[in-house]
Protein backbone atom coordinates (compact mmCIF):
# COMPACT_ATOMS: atom_id res chain seq x y z
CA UNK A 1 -12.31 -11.10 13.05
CA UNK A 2 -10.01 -11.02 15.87
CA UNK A 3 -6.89 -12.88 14.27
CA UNK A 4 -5.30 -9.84 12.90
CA UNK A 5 -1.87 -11.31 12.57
CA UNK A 6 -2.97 -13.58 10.24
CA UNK A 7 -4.00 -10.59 7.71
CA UNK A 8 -1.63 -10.42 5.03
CA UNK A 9 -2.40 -6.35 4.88
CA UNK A 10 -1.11 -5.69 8.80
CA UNK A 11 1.92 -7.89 8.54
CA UNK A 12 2.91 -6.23 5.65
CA UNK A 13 1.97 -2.82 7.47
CA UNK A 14 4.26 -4.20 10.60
CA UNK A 15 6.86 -5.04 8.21
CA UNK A 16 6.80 -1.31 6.18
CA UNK A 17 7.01 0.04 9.83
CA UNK A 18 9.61 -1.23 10.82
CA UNK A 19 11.42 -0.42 7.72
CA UNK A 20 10.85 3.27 7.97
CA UNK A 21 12.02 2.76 11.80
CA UNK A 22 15.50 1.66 10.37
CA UNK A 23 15.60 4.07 7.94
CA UNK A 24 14.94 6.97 10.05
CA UNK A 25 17.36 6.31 12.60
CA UNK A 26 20.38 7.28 10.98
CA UNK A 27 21.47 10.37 7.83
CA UNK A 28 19.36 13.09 7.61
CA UNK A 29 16.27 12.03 9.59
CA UNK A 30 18.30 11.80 12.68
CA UNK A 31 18.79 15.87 12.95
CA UNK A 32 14.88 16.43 11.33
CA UNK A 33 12.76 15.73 14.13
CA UNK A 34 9.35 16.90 13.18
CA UNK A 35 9.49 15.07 9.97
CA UNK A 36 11.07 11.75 11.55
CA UNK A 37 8.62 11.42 14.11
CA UNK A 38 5.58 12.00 11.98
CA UNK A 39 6.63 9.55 9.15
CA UNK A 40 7.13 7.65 12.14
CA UNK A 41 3.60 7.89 13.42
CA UNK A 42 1.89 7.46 10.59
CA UNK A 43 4.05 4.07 9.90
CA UNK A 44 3.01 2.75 13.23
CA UNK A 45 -0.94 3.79 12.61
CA UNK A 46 -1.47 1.49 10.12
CA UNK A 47 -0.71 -1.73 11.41
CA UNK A 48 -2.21 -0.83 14.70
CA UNK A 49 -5.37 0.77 13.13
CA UNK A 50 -5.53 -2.33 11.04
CA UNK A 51 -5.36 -4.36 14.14
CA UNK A 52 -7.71 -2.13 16.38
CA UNK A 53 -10.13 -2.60 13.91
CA UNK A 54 -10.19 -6.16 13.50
CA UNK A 55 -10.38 -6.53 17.26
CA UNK A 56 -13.43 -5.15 17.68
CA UNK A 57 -17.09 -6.77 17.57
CA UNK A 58 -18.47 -5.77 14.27
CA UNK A 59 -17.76 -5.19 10.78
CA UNK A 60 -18.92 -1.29 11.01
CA UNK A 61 -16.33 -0.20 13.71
CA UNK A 62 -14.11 -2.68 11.63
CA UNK A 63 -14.46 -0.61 8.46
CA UNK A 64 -13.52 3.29 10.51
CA UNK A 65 -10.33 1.78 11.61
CA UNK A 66 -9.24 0.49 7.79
CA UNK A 67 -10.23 3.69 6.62
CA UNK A 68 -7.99 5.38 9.00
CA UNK A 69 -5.26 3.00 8.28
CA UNK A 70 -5.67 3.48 4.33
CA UNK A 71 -5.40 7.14 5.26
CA UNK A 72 -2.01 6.59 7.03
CA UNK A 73 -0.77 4.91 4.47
CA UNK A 74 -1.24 7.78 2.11
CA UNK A 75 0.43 9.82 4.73
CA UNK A 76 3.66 8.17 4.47
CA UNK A 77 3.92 7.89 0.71
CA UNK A 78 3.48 11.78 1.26
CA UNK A 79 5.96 12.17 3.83
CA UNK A 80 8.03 9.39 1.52
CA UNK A 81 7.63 11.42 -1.52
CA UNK A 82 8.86 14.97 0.30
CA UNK A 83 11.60 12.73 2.18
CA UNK A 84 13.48 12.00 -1.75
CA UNK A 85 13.00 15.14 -3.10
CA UNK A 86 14.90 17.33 -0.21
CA UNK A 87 17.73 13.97 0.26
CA UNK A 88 16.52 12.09 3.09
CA UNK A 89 15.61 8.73 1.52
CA UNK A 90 17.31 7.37 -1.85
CA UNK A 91 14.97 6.76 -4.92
CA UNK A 92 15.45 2.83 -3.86
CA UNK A 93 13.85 2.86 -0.48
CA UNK A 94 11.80 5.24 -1.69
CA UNK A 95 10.36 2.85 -4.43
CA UNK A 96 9.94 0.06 -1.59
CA UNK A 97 8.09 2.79 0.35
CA UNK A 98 5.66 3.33 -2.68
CA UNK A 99 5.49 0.03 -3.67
CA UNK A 100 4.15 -1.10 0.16
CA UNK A 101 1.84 1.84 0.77
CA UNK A 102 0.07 1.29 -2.61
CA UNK A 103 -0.39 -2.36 -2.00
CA UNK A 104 -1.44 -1.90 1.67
CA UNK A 105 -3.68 0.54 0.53
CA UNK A 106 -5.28 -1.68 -2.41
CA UNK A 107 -5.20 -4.65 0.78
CA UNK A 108 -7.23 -2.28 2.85
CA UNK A 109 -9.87 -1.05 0.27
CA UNK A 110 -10.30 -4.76 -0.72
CA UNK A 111 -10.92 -5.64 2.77
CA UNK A 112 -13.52 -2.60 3.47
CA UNK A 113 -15.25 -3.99 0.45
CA UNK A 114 -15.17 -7.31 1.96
CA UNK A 115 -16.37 -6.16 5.55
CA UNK A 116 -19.00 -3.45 4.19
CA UNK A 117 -21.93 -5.86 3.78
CA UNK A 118 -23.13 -5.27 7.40
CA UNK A 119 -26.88 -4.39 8.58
């Protein structure tokens, strides 16, 4: 605990953030607000529940926070999903999308299983 940059699962949850930071900012997402900012959100609550949770002093508060980041990252393969079928996002960086959320999300259920053996 408390070396979350080392965890494979946030920098990969940094990196997928960013990502979907660059490819909101321009096309279609620029004039859709409401879905830009929430795709947005979401992208950013991963890495930072991820990190939040490995921060603090036990494995139990550890745990909430990865289960609020898996949840997230369901979010945005959501949002991702709705983004390609109304034209936002092309199938490509859609598939990178789907491909990082499900492997985040098999990270994070890997490391609640790891971190659930507390008292």
């Amino acid at each position: 605990m408390g070396k979350f940059e080392d965890l494979r699962v946030w920098q990969r949850a940094k990196d997928l953030a960013i990502f979907i930071y660059k490819l909101t900012a321009h096309g279609k997402f620029n004039k859709d607000f409401g879905l830009r900012d929430q795709i947005r959100r979401a992208a950013v609550s991963v890495p930072s529940n991820i990190a939040e949770g490995d921060e603090l002093g036990t494995d139990k508060q550890a745990v909430r926070y990865f289960y609020i980041a898996k949840g997230s990252s369901a979010e945005i393969l959501t949002q991702a999903i709705i983004s390609q079928e109304i034209g936002y996002i092309s199938k490509e960086d859609y598939g990178h999308i789907e491909k990082e959320c499900k492997a985040i999300s098999s990270m994070l259920a890997k490391l609640i299983k790891a971190r659930s053996n507390f008292k």
